[in-house]
N, C-alpha and C. Protein backbone atom coordinates (compact mmCIF):
# COMPACT_ATOMS: atom_id res chain seq x y z
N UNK A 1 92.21 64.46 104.78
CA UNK A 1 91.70 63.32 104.04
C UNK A 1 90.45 62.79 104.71
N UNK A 2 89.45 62.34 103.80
CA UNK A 2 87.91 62.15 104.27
C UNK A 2 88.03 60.53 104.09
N UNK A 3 87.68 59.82 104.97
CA UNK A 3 87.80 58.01 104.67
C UNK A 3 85.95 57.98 105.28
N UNK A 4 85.95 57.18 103.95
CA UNK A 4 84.17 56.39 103.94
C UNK A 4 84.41 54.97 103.41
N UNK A 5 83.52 54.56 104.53
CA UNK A 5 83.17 52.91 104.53
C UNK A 5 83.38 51.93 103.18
N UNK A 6 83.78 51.21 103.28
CA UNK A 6 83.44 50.71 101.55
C UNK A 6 82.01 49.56 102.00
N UNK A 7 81.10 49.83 101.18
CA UNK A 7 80.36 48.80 101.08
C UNK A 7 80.41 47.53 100.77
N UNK A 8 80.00 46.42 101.47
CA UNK A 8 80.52 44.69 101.40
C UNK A 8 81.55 44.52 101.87
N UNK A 9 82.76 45.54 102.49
CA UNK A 9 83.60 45.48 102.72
C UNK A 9 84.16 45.77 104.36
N UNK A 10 83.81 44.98 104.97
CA UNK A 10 84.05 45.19 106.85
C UNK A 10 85.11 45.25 106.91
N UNK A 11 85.13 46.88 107.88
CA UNK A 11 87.25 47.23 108.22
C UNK A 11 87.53 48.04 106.77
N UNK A 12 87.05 47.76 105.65
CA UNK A 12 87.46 49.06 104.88
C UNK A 12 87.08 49.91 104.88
N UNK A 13 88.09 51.04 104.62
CA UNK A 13 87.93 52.58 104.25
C UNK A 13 88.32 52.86 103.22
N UNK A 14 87.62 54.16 102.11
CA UNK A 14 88.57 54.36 100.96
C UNK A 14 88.93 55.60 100.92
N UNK A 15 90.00 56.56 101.11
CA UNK A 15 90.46 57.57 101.22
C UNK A 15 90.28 58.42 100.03
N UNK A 16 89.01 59.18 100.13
CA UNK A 16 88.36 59.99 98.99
C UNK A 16 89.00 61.02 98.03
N UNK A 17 90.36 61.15 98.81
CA UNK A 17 91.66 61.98 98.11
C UNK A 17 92.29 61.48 97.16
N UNK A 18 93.29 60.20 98.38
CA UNK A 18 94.39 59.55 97.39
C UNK A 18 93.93 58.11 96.43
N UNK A 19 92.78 57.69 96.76
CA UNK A 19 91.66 56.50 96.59
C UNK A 19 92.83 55.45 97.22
N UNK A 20 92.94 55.36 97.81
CA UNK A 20 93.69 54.21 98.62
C UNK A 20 92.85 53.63 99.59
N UNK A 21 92.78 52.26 99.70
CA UNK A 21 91.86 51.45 100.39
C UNK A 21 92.80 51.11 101.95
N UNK A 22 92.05 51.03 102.99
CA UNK A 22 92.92 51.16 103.95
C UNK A 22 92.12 49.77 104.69
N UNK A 23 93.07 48.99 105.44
CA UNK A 23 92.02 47.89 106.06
C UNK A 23 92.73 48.02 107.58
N UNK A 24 91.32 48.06 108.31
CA UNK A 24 91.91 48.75 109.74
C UNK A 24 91.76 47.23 110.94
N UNK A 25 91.80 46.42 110.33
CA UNK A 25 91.95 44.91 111.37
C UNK A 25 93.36 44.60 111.91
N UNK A 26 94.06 45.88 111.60
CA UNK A 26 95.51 45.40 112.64
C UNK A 26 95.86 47.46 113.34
N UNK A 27 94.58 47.77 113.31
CA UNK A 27 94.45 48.92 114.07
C UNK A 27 93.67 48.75 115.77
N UNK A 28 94.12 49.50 116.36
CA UNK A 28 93.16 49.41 117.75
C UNK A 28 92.61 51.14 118.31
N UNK A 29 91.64 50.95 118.95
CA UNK A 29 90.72 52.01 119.23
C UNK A 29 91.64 52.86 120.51
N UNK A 30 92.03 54.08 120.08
CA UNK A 30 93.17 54.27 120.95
C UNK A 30 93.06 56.17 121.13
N UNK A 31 93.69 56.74 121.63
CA UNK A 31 93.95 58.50 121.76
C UNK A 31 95.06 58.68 121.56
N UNK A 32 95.33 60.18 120.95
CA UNK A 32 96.89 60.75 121.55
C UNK A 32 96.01 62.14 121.79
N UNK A 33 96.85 62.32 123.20
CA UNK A 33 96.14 63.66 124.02
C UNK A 33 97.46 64.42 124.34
N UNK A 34 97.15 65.69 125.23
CA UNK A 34 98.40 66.97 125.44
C UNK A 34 97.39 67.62 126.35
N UNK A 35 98.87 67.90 127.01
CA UNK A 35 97.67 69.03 128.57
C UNK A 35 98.37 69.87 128.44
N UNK A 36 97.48 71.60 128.56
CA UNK A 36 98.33 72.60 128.60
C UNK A 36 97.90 73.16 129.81
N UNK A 37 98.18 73.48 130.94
CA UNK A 37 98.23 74.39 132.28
C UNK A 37 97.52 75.73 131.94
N UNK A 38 96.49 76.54 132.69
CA UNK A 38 96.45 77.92 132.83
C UNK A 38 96.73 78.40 134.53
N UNK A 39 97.33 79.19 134.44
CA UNK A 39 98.02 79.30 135.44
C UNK A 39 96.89 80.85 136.41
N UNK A 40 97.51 80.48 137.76
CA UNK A 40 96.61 81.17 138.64
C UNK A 40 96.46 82.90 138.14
N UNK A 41 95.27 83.55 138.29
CA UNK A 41 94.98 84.81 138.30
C UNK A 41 94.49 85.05 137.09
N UNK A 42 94.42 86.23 136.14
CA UNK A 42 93.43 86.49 135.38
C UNK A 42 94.49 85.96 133.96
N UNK A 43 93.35 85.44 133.06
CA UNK A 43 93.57 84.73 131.86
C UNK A 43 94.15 86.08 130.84
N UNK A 44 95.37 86.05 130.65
CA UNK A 44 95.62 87.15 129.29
C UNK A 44 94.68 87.31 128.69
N UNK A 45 94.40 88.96 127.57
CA UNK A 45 93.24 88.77 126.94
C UNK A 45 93.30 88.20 125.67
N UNK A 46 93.12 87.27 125.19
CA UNK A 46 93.58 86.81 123.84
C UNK A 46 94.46 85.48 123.73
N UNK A 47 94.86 85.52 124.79
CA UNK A 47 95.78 84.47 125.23
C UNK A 47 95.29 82.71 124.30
N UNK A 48 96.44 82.47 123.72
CA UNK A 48 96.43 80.99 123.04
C UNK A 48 97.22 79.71 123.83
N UNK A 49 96.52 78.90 123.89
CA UNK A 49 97.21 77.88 124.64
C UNK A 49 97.22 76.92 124.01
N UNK A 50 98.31 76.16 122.97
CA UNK A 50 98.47 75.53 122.48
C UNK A 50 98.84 73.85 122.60
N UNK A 51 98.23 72.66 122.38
CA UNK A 51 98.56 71.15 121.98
C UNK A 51 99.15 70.97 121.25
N UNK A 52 99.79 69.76 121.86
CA UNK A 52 100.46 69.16 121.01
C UNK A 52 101.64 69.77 120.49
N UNK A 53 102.14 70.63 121.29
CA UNK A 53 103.25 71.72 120.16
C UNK A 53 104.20 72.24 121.83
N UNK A 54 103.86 72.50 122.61
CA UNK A 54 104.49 73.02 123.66
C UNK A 54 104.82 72.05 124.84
N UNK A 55 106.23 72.31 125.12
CA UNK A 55 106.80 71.03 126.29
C UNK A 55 106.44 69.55 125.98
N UNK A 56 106.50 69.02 124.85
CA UNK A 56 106.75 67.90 124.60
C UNK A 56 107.53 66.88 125.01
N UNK A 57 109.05 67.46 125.14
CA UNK A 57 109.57 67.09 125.54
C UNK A 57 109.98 66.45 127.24
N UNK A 58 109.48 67.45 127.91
CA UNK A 58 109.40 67.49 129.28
C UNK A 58 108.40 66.94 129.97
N UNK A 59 107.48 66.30 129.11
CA UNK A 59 105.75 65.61 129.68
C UNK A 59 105.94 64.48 129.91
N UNK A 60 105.10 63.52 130.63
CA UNK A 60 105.52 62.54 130.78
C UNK A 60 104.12 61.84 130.28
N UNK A 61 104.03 60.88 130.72
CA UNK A 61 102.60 59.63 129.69
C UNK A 61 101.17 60.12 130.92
N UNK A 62 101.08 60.78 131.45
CA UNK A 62 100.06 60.89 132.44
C UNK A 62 99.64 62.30 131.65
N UNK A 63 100.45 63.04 130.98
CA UNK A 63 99.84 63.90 130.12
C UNK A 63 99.85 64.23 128.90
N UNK A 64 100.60 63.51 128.13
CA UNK A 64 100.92 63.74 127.00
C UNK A 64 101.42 61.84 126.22
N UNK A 65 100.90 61.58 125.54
CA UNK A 65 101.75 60.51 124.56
C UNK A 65 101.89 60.39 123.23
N UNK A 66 102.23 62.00 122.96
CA UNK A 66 103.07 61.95 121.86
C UNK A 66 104.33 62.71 121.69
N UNK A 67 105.53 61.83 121.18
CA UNK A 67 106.85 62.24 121.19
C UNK A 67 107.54 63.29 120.09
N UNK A 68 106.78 63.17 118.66
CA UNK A 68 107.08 64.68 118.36
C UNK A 68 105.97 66.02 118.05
N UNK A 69 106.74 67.10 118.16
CA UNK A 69 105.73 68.11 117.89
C UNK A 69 105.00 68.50 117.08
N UNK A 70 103.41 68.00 116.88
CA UNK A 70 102.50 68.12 116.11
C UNK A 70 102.48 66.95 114.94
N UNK A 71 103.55 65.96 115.55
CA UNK A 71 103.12 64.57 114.62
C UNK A 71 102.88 63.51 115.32
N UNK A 72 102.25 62.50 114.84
CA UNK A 72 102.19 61.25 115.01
C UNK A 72 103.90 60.81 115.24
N UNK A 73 104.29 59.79 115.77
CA UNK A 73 105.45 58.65 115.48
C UNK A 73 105.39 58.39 114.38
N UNK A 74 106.95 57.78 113.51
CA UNK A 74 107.37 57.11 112.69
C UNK A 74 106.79 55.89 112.29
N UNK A 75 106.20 55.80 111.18
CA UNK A 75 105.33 54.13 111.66
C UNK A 75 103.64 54.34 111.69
N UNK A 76 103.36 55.24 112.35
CA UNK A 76 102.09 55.44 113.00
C UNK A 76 101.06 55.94 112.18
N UNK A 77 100.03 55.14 111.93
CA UNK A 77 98.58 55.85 111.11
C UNK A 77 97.92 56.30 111.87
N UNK A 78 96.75 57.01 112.17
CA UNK A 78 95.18 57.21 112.95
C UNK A 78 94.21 57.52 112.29
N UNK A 79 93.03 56.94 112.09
CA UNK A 79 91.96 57.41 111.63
C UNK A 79 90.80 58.00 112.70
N UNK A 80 91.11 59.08 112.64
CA UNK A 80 90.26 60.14 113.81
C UNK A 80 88.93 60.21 113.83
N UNK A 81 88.08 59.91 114.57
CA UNK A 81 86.56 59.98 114.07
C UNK A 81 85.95 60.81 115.48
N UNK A 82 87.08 61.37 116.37
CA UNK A 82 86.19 62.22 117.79
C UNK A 82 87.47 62.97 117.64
N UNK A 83 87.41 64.47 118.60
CA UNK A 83 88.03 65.49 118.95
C UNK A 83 87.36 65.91 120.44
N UNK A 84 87.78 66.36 121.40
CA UNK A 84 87.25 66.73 122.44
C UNK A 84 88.43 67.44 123.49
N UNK A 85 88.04 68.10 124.62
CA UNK A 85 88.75 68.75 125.43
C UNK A 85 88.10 68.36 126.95
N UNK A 86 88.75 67.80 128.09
CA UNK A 86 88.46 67.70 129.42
C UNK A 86 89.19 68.60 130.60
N UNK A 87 88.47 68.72 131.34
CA UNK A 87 89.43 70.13 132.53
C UNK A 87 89.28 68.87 133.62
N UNK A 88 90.71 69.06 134.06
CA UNK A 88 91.27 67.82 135.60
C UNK A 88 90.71 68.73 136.19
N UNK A 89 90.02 67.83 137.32
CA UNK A 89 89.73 67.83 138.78
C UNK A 89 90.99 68.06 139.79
N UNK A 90 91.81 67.31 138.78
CA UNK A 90 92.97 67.26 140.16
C UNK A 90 93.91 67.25 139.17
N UNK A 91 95.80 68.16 139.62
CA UNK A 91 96.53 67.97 139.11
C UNK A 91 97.85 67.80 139.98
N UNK A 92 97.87 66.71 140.24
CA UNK A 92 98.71 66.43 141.53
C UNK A 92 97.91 66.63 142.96
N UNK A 93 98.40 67.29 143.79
CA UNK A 93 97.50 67.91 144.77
C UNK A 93 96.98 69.03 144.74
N UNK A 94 96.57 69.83 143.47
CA UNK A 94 95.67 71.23 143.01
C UNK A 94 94.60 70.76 142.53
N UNK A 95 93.88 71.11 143.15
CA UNK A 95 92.68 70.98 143.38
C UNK A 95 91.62 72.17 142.68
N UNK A 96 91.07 72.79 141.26
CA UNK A 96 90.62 73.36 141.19
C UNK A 96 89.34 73.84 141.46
N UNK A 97 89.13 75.03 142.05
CA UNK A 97 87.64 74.97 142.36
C UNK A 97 86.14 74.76 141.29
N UNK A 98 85.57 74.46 141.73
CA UNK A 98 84.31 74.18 140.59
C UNK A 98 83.90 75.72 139.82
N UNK A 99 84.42 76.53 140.51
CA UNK A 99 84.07 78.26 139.41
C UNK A 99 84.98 78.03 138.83
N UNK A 100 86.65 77.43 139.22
CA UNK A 100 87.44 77.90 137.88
C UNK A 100 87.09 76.65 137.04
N UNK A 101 86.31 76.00 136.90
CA UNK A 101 86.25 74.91 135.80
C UNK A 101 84.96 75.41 135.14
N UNK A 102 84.12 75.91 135.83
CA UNK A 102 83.45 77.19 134.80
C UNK A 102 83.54 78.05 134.23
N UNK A 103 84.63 78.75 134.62
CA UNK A 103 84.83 79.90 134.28
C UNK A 103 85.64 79.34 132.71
N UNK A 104 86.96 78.35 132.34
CA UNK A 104 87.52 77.87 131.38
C UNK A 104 86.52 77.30 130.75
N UNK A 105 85.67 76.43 131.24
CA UNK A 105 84.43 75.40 130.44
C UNK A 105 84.06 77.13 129.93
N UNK A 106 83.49 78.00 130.07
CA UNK A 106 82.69 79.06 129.63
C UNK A 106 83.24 79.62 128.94
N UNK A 107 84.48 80.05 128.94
CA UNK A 107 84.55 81.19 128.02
C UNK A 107 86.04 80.85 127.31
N UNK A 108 86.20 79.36 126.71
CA UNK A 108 87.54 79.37 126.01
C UNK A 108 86.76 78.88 125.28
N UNK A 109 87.42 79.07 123.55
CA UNK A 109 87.37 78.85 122.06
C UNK A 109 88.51 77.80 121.77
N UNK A 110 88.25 76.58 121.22
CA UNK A 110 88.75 76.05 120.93
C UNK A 110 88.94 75.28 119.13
N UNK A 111 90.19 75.45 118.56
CA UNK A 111 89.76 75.28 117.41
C UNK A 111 91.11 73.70 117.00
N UNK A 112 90.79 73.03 116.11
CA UNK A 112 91.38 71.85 115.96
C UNK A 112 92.03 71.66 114.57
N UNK A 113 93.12 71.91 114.37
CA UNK A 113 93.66 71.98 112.84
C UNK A 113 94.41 70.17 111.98
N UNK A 114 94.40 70.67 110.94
CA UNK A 114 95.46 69.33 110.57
C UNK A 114 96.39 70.36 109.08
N UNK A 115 97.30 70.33 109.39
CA UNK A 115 98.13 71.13 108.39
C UNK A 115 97.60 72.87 107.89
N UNK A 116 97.55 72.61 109.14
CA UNK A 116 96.90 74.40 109.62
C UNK A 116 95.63 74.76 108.99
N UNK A 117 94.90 73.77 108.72
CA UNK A 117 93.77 73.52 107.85
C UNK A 117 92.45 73.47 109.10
N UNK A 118 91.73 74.05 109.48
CA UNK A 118 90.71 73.90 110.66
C UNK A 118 89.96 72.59 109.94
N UNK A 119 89.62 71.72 111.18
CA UNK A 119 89.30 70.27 111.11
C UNK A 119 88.03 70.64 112.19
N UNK A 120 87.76 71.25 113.50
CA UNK A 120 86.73 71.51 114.03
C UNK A 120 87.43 72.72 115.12
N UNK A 121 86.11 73.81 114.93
CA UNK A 121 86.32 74.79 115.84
C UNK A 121 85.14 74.99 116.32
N UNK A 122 84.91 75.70 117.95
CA UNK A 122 84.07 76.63 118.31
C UNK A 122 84.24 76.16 119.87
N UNK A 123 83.61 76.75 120.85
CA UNK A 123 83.53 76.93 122.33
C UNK A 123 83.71 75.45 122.78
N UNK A 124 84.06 75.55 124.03
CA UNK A 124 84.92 74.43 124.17
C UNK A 124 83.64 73.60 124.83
N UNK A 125 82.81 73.75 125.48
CA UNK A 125 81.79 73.04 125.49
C UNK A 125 81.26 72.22 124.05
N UNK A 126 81.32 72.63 123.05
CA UNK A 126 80.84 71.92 121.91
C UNK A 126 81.75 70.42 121.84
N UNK A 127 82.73 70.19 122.64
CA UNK A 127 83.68 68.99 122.26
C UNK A 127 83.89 68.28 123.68
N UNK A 128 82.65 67.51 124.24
CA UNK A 128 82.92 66.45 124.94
C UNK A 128 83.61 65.43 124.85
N UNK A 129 84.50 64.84 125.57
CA UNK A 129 85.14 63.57 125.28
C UNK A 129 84.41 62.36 125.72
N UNK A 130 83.77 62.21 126.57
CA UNK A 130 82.98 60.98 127.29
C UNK A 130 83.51 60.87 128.72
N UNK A 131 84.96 61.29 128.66
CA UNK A 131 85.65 60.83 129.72
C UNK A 131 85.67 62.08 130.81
N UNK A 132 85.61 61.06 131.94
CA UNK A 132 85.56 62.15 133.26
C UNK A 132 84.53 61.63 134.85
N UNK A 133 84.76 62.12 135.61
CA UNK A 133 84.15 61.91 137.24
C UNK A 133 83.02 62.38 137.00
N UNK A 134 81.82 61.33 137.68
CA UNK A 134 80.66 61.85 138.04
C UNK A 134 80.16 61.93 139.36
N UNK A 135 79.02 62.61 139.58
CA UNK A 135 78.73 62.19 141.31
C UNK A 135 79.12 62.81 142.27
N UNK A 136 78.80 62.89 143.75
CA UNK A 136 78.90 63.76 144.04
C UNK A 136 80.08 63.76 145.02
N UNK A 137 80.26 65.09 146.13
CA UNK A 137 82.02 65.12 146.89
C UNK A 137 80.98 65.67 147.85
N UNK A 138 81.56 65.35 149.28
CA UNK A 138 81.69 66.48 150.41
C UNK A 138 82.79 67.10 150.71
N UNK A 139 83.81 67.30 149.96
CA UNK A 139 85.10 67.97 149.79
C UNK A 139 84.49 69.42 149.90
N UNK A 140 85.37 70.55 150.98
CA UNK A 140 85.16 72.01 151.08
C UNK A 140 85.60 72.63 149.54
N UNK A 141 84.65 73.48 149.56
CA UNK A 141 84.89 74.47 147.94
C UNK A 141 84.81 73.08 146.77
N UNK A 142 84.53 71.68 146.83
CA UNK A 142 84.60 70.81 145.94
C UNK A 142 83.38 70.98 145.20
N UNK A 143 83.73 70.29 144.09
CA UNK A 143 82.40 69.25 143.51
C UNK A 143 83.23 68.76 142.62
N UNK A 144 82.26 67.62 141.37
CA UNK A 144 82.22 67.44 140.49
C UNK A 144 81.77 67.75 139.50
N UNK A 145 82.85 68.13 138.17
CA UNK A 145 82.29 68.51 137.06
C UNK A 145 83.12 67.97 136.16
N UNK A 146 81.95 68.15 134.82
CA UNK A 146 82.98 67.34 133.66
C UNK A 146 82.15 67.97 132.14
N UNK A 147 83.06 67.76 131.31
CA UNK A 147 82.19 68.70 129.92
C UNK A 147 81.12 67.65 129.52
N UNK A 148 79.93 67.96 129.85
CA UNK A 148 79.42 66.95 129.32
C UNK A 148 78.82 65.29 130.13
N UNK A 149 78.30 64.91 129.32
CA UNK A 149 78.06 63.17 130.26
C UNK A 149 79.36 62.58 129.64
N UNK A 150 80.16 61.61 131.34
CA UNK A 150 80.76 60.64 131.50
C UNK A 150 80.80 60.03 130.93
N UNK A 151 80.31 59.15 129.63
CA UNK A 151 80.07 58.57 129.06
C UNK A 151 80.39 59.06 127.49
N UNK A 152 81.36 57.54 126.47
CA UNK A 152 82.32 58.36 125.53
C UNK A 152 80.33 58.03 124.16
N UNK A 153 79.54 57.21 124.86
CA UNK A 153 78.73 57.25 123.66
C UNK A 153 77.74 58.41 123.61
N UNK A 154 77.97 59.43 124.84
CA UNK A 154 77.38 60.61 124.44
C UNK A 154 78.07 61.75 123.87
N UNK A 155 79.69 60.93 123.25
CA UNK A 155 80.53 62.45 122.64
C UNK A 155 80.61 62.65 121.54
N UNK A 156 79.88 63.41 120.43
CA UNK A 156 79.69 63.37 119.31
C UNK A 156 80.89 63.16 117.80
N UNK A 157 80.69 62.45 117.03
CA UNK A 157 81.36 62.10 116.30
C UNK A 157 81.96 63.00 115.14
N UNK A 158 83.10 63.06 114.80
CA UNK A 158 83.07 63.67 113.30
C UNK A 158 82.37 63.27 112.18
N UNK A 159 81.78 64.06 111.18
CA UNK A 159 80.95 63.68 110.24
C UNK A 159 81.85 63.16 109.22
N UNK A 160 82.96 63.67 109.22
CA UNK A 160 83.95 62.93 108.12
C UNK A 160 84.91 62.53 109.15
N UNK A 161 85.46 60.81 108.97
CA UNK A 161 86.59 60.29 109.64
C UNK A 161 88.14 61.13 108.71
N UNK A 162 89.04 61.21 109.32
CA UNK A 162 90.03 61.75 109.06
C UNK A 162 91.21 60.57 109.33
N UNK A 163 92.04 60.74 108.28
CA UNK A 163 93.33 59.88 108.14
C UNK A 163 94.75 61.00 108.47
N UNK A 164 95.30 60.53 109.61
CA UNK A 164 96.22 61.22 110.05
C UNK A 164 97.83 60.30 109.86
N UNK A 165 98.93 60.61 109.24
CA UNK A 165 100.13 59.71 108.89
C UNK A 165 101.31 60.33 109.82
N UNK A 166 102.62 60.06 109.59
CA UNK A 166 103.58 61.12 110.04
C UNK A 166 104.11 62.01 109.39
N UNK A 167 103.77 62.15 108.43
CA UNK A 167 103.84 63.73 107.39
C UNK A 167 102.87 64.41 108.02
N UNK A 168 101.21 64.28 108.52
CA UNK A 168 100.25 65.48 108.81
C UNK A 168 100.85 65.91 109.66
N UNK A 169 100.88 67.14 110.20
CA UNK A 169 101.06 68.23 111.57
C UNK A 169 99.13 68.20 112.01
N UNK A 170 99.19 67.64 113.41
CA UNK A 170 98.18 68.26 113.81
C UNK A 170 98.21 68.96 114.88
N UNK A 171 97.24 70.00 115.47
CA UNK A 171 97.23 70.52 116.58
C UNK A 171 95.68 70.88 117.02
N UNK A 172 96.17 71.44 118.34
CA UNK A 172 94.63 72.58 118.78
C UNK A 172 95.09 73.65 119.72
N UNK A 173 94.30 74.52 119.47
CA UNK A 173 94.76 75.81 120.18
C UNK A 173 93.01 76.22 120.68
N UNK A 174 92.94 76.88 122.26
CA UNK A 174 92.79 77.24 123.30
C UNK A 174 92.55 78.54 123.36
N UNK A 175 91.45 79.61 122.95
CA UNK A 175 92.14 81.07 123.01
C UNK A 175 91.03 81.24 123.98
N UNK A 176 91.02 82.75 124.73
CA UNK A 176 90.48 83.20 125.49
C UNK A 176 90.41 84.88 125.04
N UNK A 177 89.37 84.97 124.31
CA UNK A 177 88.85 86.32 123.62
C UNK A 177 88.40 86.88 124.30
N UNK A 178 88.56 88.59 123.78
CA UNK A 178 87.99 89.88 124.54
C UNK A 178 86.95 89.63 124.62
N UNK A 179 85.74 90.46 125.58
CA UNK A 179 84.70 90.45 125.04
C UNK A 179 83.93 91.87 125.01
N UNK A 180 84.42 92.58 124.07
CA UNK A 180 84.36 94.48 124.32
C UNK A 180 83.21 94.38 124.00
N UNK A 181 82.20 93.77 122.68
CA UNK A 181 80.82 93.76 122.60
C UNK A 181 80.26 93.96 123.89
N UNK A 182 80.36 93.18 124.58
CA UNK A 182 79.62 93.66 126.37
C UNK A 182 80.00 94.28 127.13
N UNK A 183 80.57 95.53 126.81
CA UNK A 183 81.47 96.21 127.82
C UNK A 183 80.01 97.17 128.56
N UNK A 184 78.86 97.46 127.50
CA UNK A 184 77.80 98.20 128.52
C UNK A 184 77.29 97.57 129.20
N UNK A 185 77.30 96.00 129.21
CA UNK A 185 76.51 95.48 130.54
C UNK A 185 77.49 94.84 131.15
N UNK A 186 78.45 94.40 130.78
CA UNK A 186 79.59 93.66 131.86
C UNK A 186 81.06 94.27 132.28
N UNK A 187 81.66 94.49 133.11
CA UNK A 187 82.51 95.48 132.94
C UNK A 187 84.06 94.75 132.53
N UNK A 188 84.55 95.50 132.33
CA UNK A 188 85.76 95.31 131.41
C UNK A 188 86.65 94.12 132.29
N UNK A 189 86.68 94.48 133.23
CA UNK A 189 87.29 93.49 134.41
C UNK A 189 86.78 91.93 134.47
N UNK A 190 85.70 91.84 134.25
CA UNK A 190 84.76 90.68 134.56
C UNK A 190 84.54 90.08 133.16
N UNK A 191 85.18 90.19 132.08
CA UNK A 191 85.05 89.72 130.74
C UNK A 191 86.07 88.60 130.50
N UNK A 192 87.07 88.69 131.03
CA UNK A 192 87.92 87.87 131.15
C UNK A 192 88.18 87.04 132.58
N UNK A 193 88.18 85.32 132.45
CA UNK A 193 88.20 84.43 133.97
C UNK A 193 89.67 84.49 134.31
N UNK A 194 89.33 84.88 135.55
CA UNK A 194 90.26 84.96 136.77
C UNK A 194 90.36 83.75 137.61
N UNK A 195 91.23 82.71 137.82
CA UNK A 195 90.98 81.39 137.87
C UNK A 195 92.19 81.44 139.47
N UNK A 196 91.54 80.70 140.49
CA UNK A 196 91.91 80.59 141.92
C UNK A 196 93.31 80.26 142.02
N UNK A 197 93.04 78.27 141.21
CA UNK A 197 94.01 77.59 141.36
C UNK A 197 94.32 77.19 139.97
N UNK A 198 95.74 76.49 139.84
CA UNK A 198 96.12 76.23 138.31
C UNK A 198 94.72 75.47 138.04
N UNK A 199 94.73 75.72 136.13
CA UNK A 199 93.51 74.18 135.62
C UNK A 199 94.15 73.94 134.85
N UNK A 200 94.59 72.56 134.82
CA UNK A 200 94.60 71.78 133.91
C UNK A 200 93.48 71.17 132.59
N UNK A 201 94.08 71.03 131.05
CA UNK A 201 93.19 70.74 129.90
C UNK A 201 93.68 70.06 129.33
N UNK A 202 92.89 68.89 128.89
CA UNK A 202 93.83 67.88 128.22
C UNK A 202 92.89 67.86 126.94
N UNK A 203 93.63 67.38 125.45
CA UNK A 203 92.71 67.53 124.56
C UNK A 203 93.15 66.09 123.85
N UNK A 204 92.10 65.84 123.30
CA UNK A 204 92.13 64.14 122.64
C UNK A 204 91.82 64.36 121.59
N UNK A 205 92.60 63.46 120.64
CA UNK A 205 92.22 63.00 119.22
C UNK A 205 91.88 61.56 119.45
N UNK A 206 90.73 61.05 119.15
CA UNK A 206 90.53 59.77 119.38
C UNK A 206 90.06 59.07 118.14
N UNK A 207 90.35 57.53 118.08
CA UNK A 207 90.02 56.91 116.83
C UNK A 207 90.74 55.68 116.54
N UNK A 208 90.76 55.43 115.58
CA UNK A 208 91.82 53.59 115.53
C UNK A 208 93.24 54.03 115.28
N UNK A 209 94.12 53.31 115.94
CA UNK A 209 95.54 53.87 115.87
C UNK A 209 96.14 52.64 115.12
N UNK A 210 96.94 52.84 114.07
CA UNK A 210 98.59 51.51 113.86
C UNK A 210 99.58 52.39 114.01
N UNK A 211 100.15 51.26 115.06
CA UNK A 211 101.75 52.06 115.19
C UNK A 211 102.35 50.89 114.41
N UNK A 212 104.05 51.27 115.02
CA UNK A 212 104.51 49.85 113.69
C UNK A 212 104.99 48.55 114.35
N UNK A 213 104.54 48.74 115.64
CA UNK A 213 104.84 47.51 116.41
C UNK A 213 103.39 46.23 116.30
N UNK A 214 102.07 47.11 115.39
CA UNK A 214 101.48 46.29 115.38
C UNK A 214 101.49 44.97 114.51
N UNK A 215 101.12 44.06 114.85
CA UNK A 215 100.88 42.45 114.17
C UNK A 215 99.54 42.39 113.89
N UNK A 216 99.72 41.39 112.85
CA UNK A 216 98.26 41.11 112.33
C UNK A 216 97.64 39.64 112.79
């Protein structure tokens, strides 16, 4: 569902599908995110790593805050207007090195569905969140890195806002493709990242949230 502004009308949206007018003054500017782990040594070839859909149950609010798989809560609207993906610096005391946060920043595909319907896809650099460490470390094998500028007003917007309920299923999936096209200049080994220490990825849907505890 595509929601556009109503004119004269501040806080409305009109949902270009169902024409339902939506008034978002008892909504707040909020995320629901999901971290999926890639684990040490070389990345499967093809390999999908899926949000929002895997270990739900077992996550706790430092990585995940949503309780069922691939929905919103009972109660809960969002009108989505950003999508983005960030790689931790730190996940507990793992510490990834600054190549393996290149090596994932470089060469994973990321695509963003809503009822298995693609909502935004392509390389995972294309989807900054804003959020993340800047500046510099004297930490050994350290640095800082982040997709993008620190900052959420340099993370580009969806061109159409999206209305998400607890009937939509949304997700995103993570793949890490062959790359046989370059097999004469790169060798077969070196096509796929081989990553030190675990990396952690967290992916955000961001935008105005009502849950049903809100008041007006």
């Amino acid at each position: 569902m595509a929601l556009r502004p109503i004119k004269g009308e501040p806080g409305k949206f009109l949902d270009t599908v169902s024409g339902e007018v939506l008034d978002i003054s008892d909504y707040r500017e909020d995320d629901k995110y999901d971290t999926v782990i890639i684990g040490v040594g070389a990345v499967s070839t093809n390999a999908i790593y899926r949000f929002f859909s895997e270990q739900i149950g077992q996550k706790r609010l430092i990585d995940t805050n949503i309780k069922q798989i691939r929905q919103l809560s009972a109660g809960e609207e969002m009108i989505v207007d950003r999508v983005g993906l960030s790689i931790s610096l730190a996940f507990g005391n793992t510490l990834p090195n600054p190549s393996d946060v290149k090596k994932v920043a470089e060469n994973a595909f990321v695509r963003f569905m809503v009822n298995t319907i693609t909502l935004a896809e392509g390389p995972l650099l294309k989807f900054p969140t804003g959020y993340g460490l800047a500046g510099q470390t004297q930490e050994a094998s350290q640095g800082v890195l982040s997709i993008g500028v620190a900052s959420t007003a340099s993370a580009s917007k969806l061109l159409k806002t999206q209305l998400l309920t607890s009937q939509h299923q949304f997700e995103g999936e993570m793949t890490f493709f062959d790359r046989l096209w370059a097999s004469d200049e790169v060798a077969a080994e070196d096509q796929i990242p081989v990553v030190a220490n675990p990396v952690a990825v967290k992916a955000y849907w961001h935008g105005l949230l009502k849950t049903a505890s809100t008041r007006n």
